[in-house]
C-alpha atoms as a PDB file:
ATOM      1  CA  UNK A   1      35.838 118.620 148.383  1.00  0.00           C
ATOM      2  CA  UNK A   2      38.851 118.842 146.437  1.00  0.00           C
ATOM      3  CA  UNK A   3      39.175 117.878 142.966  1.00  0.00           C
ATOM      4  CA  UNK A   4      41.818 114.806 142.186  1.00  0.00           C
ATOM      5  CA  UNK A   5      44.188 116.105 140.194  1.00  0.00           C
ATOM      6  CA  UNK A   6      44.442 115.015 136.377  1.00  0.00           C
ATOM      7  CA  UNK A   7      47.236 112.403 135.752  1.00  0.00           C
ATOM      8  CA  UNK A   8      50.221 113.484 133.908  1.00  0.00           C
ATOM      9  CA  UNK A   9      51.622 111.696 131.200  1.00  0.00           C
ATOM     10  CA  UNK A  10      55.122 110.771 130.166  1.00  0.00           C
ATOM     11  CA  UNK A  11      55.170 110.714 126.698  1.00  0.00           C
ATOM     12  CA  UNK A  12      58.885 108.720 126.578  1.00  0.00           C
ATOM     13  CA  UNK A  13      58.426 105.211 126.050  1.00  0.00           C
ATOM     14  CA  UNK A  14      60.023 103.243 128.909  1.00  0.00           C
ATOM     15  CA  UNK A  15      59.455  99.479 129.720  1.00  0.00           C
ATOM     16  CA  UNK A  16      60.620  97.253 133.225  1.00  0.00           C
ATOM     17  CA  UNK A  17      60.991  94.458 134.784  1.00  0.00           C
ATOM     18  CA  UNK A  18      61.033  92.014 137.474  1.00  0.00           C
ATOM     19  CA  UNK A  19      62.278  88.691 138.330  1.00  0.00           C
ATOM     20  CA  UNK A  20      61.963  86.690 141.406  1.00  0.00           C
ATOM     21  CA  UNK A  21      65.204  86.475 143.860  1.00  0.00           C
ATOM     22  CA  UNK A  22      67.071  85.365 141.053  1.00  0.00           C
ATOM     23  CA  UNK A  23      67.699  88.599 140.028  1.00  0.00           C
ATOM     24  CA  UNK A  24      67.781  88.312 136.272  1.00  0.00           C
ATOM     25  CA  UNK A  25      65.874  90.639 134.404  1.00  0.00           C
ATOM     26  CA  UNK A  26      63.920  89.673 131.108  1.00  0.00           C
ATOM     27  CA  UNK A  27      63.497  92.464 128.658  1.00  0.00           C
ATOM     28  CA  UNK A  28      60.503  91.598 126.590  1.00  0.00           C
ATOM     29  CA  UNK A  29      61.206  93.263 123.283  1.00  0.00           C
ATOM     30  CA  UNK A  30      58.847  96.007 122.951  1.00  0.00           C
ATOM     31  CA  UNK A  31      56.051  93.692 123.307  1.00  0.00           C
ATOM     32  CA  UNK A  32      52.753  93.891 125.368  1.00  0.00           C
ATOM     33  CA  UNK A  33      53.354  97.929 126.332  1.00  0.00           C
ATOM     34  CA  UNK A  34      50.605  99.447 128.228  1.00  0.00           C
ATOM     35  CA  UNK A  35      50.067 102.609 129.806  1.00  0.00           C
ATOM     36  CA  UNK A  36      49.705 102.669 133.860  1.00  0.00           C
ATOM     37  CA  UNK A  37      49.339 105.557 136.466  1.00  0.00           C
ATOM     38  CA  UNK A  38      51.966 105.732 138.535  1.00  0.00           C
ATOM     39  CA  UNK A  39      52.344 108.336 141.295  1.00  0.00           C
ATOM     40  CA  UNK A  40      49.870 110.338 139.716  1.00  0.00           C
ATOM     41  CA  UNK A  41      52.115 110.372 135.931  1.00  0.00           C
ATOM     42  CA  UNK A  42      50.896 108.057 132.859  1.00  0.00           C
ATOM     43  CA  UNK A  43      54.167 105.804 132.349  1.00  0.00           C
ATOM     44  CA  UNK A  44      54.106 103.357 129.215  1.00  0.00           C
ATOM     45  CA  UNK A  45      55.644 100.149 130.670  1.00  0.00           C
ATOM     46  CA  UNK A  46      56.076  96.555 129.056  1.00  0.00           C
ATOM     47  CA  UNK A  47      54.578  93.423 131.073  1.00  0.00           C
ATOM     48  CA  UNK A  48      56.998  91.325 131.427  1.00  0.00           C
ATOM     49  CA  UNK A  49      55.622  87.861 132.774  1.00  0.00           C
ATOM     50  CA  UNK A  50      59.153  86.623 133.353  1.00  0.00           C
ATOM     51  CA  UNK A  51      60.504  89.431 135.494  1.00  0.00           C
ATOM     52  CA  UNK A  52      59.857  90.163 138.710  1.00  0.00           C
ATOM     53  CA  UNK A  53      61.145  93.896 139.873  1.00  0.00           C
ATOM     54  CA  UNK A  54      59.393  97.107 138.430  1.00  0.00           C
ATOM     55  CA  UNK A  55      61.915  98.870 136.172  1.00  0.00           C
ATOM     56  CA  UNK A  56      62.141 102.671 135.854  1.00  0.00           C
ATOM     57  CA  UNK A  57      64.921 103.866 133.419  1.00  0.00           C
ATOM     58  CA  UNK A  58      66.730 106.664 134.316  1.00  0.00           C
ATOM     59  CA  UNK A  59      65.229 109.016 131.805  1.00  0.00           C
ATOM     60  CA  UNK A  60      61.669 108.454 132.288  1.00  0.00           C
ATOM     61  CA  UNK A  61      62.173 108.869 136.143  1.00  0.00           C
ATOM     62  CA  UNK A  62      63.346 112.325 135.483  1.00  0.00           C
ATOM     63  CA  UNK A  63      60.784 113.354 134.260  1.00  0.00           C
ATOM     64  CA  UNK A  64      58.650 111.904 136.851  1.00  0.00           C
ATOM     65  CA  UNK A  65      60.242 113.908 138.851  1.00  0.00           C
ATOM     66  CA  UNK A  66      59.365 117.102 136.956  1.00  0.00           C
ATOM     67  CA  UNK A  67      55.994 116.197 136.618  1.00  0.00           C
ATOM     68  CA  UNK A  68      55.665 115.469 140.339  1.00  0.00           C
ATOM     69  CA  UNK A  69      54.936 112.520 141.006  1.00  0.00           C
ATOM     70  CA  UNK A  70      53.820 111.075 144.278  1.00  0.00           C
ATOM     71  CA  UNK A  71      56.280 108.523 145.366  1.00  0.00           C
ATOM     72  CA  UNK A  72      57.495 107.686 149.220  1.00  0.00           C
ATOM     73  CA  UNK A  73      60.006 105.669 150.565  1.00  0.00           C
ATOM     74  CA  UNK A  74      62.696 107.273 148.402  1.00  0.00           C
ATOM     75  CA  UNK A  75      66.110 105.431 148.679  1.00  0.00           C
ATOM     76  CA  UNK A  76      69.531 106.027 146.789  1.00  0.00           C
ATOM     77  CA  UNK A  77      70.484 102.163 147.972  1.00  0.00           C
ATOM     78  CA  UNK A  78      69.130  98.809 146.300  1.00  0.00           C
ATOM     79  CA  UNK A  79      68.457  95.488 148.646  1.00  0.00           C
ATOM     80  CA  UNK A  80      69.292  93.451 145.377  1.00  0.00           C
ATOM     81  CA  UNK A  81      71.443  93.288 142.644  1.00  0.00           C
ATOM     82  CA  UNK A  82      69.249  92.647 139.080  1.00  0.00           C
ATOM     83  CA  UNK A  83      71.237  91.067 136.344  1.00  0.00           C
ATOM     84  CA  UNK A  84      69.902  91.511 132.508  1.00  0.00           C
ATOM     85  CA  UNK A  85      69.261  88.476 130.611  1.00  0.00           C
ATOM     86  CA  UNK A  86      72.677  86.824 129.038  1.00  0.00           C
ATOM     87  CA  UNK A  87      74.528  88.993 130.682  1.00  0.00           C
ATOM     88  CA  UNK A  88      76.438  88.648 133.829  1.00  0.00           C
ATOM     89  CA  UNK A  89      77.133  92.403 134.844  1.00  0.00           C
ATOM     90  CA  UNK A  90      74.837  93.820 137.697  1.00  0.00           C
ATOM     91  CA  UNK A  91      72.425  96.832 136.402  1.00  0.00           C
ATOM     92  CA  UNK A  92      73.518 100.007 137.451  1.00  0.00           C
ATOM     93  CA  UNK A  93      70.887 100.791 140.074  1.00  0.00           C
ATOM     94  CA  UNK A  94      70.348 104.267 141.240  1.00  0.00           C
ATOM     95  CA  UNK A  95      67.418 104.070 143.611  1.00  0.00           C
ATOM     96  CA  UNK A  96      64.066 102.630 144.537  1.00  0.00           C
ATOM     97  CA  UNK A  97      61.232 104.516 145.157  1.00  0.00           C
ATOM     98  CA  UNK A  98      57.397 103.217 146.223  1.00  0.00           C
ATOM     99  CA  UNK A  99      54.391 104.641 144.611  1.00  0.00           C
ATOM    100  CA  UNK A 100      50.706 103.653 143.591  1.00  0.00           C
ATOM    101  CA  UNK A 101      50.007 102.256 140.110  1.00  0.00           C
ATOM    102  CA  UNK A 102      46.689 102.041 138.583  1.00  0.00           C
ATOM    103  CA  UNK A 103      45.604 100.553 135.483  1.00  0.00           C
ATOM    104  CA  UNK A 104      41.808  99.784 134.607  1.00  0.00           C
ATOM    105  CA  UNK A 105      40.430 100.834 137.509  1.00  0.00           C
ATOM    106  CA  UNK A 106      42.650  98.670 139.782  1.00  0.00           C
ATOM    107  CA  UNK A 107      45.382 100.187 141.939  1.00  0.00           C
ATOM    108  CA  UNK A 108      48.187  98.780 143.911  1.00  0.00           C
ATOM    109  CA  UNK A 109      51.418 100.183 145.779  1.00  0.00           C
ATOM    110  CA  UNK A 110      54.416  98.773 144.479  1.00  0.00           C
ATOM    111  CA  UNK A 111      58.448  98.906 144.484  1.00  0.00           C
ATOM    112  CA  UNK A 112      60.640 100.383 141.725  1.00  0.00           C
ATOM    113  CA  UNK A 113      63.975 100.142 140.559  1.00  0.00           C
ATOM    114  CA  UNK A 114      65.494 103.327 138.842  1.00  0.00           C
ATOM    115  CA  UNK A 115      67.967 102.041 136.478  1.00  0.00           C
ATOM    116  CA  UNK A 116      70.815 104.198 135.168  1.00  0.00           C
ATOM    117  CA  UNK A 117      70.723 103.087 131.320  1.00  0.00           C
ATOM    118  CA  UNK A 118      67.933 100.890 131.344  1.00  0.00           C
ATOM    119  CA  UNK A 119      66.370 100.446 127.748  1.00  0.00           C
ATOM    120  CA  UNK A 120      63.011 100.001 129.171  1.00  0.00           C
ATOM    121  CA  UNK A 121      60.513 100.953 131.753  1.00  0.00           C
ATOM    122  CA  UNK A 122      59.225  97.438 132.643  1.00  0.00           C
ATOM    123  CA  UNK A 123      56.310  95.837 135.097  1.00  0.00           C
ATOM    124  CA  UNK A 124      56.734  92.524 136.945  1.00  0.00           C
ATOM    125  CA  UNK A 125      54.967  89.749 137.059  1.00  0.00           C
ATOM    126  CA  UNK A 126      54.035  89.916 140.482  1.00  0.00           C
ATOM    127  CA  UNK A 127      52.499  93.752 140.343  1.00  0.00           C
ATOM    128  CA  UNK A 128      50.888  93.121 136.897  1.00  0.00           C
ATOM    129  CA  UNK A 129      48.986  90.092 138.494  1.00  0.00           C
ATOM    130  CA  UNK A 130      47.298  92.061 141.236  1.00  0.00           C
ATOM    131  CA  UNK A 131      46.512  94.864 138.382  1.00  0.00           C
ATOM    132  CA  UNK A 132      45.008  92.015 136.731  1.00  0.00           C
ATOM    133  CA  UNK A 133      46.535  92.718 133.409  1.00  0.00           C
ATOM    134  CA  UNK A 134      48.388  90.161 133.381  1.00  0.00           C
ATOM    135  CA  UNK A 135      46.340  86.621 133.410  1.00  0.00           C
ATOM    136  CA  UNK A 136      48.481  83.128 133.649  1.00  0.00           C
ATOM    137  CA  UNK A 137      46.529  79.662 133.290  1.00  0.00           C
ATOM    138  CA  UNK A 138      45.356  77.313 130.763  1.00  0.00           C
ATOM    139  CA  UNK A 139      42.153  79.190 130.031  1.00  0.00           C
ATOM    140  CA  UNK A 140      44.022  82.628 128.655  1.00  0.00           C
ATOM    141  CA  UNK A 141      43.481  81.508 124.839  1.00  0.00           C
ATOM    142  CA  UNK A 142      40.009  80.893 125.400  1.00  0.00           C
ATOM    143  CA  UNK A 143      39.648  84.943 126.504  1.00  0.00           C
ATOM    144  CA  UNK A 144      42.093  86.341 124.274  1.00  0.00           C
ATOM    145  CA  UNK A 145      39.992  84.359 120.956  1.00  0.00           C
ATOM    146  CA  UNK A 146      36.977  86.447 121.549  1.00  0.00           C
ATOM    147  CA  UNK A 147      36.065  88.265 118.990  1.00  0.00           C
ATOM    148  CA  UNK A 148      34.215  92.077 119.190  1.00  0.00           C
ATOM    149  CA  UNK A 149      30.769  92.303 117.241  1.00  0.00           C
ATOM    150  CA  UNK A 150      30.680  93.973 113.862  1.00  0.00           C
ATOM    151  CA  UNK A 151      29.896  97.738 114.252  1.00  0.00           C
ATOM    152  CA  UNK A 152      26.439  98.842 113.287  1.00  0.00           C
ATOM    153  CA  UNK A 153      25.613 100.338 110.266  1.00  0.00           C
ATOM    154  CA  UNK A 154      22.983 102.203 108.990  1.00  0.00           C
ATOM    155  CA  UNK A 155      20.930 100.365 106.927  1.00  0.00           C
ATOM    156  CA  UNK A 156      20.719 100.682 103.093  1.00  0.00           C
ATOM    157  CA  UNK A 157      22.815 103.852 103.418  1.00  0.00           C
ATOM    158  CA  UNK A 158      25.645 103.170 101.071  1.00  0.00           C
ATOM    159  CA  UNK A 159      28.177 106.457 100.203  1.00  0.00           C
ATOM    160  CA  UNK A 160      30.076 106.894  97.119  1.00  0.00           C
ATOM    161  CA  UNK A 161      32.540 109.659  97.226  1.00  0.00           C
ATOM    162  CA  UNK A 162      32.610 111.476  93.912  1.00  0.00           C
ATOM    163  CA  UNK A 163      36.296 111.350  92.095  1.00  0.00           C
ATOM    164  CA  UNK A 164      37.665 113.837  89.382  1.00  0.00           C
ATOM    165  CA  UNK A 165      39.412 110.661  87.141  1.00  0.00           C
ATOM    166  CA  UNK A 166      41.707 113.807  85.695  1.00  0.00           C
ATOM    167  CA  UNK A 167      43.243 114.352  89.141  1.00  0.00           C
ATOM    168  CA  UNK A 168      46.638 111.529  88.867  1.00  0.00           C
ATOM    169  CA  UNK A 169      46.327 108.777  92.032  1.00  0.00           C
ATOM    170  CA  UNK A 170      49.059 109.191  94.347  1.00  0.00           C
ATOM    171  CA  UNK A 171      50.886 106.102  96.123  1.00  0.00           C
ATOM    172  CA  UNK A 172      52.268 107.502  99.006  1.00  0.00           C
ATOM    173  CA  UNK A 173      55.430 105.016 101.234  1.00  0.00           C
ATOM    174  CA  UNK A 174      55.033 104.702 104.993  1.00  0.00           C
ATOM    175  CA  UNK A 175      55.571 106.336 107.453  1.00  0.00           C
ATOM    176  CA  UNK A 176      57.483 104.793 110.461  1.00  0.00           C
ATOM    177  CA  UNK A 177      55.905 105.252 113.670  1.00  0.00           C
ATOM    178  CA  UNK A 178      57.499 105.161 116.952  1.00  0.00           C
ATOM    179  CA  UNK A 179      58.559 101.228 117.983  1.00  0.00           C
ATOM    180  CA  UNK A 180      56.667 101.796 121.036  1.00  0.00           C
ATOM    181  CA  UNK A 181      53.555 102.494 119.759  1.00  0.00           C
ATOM    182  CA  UNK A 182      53.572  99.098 117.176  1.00  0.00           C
ATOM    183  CA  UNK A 183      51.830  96.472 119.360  1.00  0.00           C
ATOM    184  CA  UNK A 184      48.843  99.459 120.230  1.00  0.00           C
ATOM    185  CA  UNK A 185      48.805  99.826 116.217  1.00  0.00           C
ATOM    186  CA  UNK A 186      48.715  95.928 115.793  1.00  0.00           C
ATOM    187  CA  UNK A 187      45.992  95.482 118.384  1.00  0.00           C
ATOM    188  CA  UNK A 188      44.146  98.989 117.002  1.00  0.00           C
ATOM    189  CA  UNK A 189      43.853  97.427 113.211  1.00  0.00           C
ATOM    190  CA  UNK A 190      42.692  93.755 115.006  1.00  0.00           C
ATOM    191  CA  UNK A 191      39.972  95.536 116.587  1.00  0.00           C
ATOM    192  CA  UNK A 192      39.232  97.366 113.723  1.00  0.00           C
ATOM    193  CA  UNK A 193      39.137  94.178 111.061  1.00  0.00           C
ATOM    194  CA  UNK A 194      36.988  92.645 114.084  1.00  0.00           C
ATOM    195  CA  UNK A 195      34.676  95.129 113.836  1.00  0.00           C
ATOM    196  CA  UNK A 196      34.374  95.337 110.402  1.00  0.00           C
ATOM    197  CA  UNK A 197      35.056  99.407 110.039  1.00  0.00           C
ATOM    198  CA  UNK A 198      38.162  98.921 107.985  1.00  0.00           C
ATOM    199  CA  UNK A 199      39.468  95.588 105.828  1.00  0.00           C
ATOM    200  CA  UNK A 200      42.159  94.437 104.214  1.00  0.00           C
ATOM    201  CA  UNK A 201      43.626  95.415 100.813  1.00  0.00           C
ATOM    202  CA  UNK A 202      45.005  92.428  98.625  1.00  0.00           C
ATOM    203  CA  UNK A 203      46.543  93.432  95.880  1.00  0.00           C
ATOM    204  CA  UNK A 204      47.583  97.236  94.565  1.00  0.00           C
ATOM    205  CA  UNK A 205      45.380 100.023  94.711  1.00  0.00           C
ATOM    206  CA  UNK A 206      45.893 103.345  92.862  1.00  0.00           C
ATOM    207  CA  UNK A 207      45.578 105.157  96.077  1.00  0.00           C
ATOM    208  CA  UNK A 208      47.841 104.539  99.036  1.00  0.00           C
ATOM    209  CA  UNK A 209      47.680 106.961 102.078  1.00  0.00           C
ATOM    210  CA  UNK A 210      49.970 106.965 105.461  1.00  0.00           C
ATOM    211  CA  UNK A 211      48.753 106.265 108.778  1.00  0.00           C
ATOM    212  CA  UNK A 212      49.409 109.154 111.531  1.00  0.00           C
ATOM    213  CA  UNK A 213      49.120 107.523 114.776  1.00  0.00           C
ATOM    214  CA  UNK A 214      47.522 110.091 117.619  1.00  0.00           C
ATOM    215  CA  UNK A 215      47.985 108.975 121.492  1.00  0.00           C
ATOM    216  CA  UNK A 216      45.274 110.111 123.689  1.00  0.00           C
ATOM    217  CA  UNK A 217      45.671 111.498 127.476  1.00  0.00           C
ATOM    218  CA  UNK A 218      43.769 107.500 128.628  1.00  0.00           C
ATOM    219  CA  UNK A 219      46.965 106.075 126.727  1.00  0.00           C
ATOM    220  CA  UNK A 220      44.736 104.636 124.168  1.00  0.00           C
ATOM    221  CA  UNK A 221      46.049 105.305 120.324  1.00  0.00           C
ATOM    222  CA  UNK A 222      44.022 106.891 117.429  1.00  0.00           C
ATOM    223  CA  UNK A 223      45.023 106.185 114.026  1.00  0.00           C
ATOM    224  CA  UNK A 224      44.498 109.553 111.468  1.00  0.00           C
ATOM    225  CA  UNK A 225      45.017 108.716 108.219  1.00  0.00           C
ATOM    226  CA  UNK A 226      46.693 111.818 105.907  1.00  0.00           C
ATOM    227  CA  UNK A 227      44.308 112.085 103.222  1.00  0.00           C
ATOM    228  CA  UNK A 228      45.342 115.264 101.757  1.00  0.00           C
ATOM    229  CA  UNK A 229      46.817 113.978  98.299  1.00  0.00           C
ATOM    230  CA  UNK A 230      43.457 112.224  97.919  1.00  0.00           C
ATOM    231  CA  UNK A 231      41.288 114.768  99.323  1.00  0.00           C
ATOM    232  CA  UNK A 232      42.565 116.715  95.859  1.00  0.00           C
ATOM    233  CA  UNK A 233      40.392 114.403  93.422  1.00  0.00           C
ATOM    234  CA  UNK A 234      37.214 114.245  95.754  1.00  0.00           C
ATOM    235  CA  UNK A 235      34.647 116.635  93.733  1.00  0.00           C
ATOM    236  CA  UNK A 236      33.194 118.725  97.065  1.00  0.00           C
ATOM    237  CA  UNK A 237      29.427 120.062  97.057  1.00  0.00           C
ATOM    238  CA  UNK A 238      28.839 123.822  97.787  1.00  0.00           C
ATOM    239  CA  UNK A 239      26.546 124.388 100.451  1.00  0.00           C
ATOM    240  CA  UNK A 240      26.050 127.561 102.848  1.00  0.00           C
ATOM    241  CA  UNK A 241      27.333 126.919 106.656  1.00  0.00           C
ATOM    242  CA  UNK A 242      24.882 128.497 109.152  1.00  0.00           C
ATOM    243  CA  UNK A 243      25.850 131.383 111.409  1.00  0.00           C
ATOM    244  CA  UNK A 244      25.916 131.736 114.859  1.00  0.00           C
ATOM    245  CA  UNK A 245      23.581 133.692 115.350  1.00  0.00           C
ATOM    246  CA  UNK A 246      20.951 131.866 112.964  1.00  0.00           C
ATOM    247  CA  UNK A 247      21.378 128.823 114.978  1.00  0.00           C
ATOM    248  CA  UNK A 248      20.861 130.500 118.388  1.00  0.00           C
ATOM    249  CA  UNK A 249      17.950 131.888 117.208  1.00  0.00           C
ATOM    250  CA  UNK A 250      16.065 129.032 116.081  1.00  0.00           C
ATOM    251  CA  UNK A 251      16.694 127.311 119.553  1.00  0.00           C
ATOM    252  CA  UNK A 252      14.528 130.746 120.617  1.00  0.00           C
ATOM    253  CA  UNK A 253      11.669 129.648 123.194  1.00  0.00           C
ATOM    254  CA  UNK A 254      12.877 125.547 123.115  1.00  0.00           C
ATOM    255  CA  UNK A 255      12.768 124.446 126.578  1.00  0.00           C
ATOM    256  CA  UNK A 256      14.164 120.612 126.170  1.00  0.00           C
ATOM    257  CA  UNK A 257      17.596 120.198 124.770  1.00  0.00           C
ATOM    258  CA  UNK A 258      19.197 116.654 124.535  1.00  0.00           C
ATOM    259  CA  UNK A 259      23.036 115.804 123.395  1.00  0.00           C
ATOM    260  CA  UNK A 260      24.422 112.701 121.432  1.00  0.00           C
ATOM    261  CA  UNK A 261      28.100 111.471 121.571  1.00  0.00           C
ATOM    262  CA  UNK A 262      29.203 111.113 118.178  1.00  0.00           C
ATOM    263  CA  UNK A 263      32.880 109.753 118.582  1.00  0.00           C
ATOM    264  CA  UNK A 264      32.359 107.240 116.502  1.00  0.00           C
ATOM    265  CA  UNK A 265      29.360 108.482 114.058  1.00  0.00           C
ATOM    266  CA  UNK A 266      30.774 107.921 110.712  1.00  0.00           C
ATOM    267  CA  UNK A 267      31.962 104.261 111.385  1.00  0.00           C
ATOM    268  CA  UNK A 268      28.505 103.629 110.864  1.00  0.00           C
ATOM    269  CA  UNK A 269      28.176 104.825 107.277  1.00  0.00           C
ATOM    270  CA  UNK A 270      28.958 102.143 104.702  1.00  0.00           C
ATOM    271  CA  UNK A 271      31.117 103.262 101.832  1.00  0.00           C
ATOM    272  CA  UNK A 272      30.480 102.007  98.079  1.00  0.00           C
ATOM    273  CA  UNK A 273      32.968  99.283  97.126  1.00  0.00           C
ATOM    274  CA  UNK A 274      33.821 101.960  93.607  1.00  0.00           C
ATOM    275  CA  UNK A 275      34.684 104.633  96.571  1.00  0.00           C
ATOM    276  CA  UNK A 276      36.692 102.557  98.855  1.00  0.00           C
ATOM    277  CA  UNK A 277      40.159 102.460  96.819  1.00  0.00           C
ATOM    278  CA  UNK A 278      40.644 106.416  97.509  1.00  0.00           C
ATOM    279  CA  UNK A 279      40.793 105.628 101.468  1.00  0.00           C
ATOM    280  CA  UNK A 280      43.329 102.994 101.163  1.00  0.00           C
ATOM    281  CA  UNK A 281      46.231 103.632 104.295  1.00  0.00           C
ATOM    282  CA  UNK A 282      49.525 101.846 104.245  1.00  0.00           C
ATOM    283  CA  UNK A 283      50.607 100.613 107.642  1.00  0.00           C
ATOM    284  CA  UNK A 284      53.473  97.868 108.784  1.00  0.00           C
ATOM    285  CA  UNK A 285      50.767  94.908 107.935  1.00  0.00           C
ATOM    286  CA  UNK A 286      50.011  96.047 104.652  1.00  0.00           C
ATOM    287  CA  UNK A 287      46.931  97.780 102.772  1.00  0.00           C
ATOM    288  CA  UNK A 288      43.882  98.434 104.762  1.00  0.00           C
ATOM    289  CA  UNK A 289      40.956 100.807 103.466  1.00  0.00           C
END
């Protein structure tokens, strides 16, 4: 049986849209962007509730096209015109295509609309409903108020990080990240302050680091902090790493072996409140250590 290949992934940032027959398209601002599958090729797209075509800018459909994805019903002609918000010239349409799009675990097929200069690679309302990404009722605050549990710690295990005082803090400015990647910073630090693994800083702090956003290949976003003014004042311990060769040889003659996934090990250590000023990060919402 033949292995399903491994998606590709666009790394422009595109967004789309859709709007019923009345052919006006609603860009939504770089809000609500979201990475979906499709034709085989990780696209980040906007939801756009108030559109209702799929939008593929030009740019982001060539490379598609060199990443190869699967698409059918390829066609250089459009059977509508789609008119941008306030505007009243027709978008330059260069083709539709039809192709499956998955997101979560829920796949659909759906139409697209390559646009020649389109700003954005957006999703309709219509295809983001039946992805169910996209919820519209009266009940949507009540899901979107829950709040994630606070991430376990161990217990009476507090760190302190030792500090040469002689070493001079440094207050480093921000760094801007890519627009597209804002709201999955926003949402990242929400989770985050949820969870109780970071908090907020009020007030200066002698130590300011910047934030280094990281995508991963599922499209979700890991925020690295550059620590390596600070790491300069942090007194280190000298121990001896093992070798090789001594560790293979004290697994001589074990027959059980067992494995632990620890992606998120050290949220679970507790840092001393004297410690915490040194892991300050600066980020568009201000100070969070």
């Amino acid at each position: 049986m033949s292995e399903e290949p491994k998606p590709k992934r666009i790394r422009a940032v595109a967004e789309e849209t859709d709007k019923d027959q009345a052919d006006h398209i609603f860009y939504a601002m770089g809000k609500n962007v979201f990475v979906f599958t499709v034709g085989g090729v990780k696209v980040p797209m906007i939801i756009d509730s108030g559109a209702d075509a799929n939008i593929i800018n030009r740019k982001v459909w060539d490379q598609m096209e060199e990443a190869g994805a699967r698409v059918k019903d390829m066609s250089a002609a459009s059977d509508r015109n789609l008119v941008a918000y306030a505007t009243e010239q027709p978008m330059n349409i260069t083709g539709t295509f039809v192709a499956e799009i998955e997101a979560g675990g829920n796949k659909d097929v759906a139409k697209f609309y390559i646009v020649e200069n389109g700003q954005q690679c957006l999703l309709g309302d219509y295809t983001a409903k039946r992805l169910k990404v996209l919820k519209v009722g009266f009940d949507v605050g009540a899901v979107s108020d829950q709040k994630l549990k606070p991430f376990p710690k161990f217990r009476n295990v507090v760190v302190e990080i030792p500090i040469n005082m002689e070493v001079q803090p440094v207050q480093q400015p921000y760094r801007r990240p890519p627009i597209a990647l804002e709201h999955l910073i926003e949402e990242k630090l929400r989770r985050l302050l949820q969870q109780d693994i970071i908090e907020r800083v009020n007030g200066p702090s002698p130590w300011v680091s910047p934030m280094v956003p990281i995508t991963k290949d599922s499209g979700e976003i890991r925020l690295c902090i550059d620590m390596r003014q600070a790491n300069r004042a942090v007194l280190r311990e000298t121990h001896p790493l093992p070798l090789v060769d001594e560790l293979l040889s004290s697994m001589n003659g074990a027959v059980r072996f067992s494995k632990i996934d620890i992606k998120d090990a050290y949220h679970q250590v507790e840092i001393s409140q004297k410690s915490r000023p040194i892991t300050t990060f600066i980020t568009k919402h201000g100070l969070f250590r």
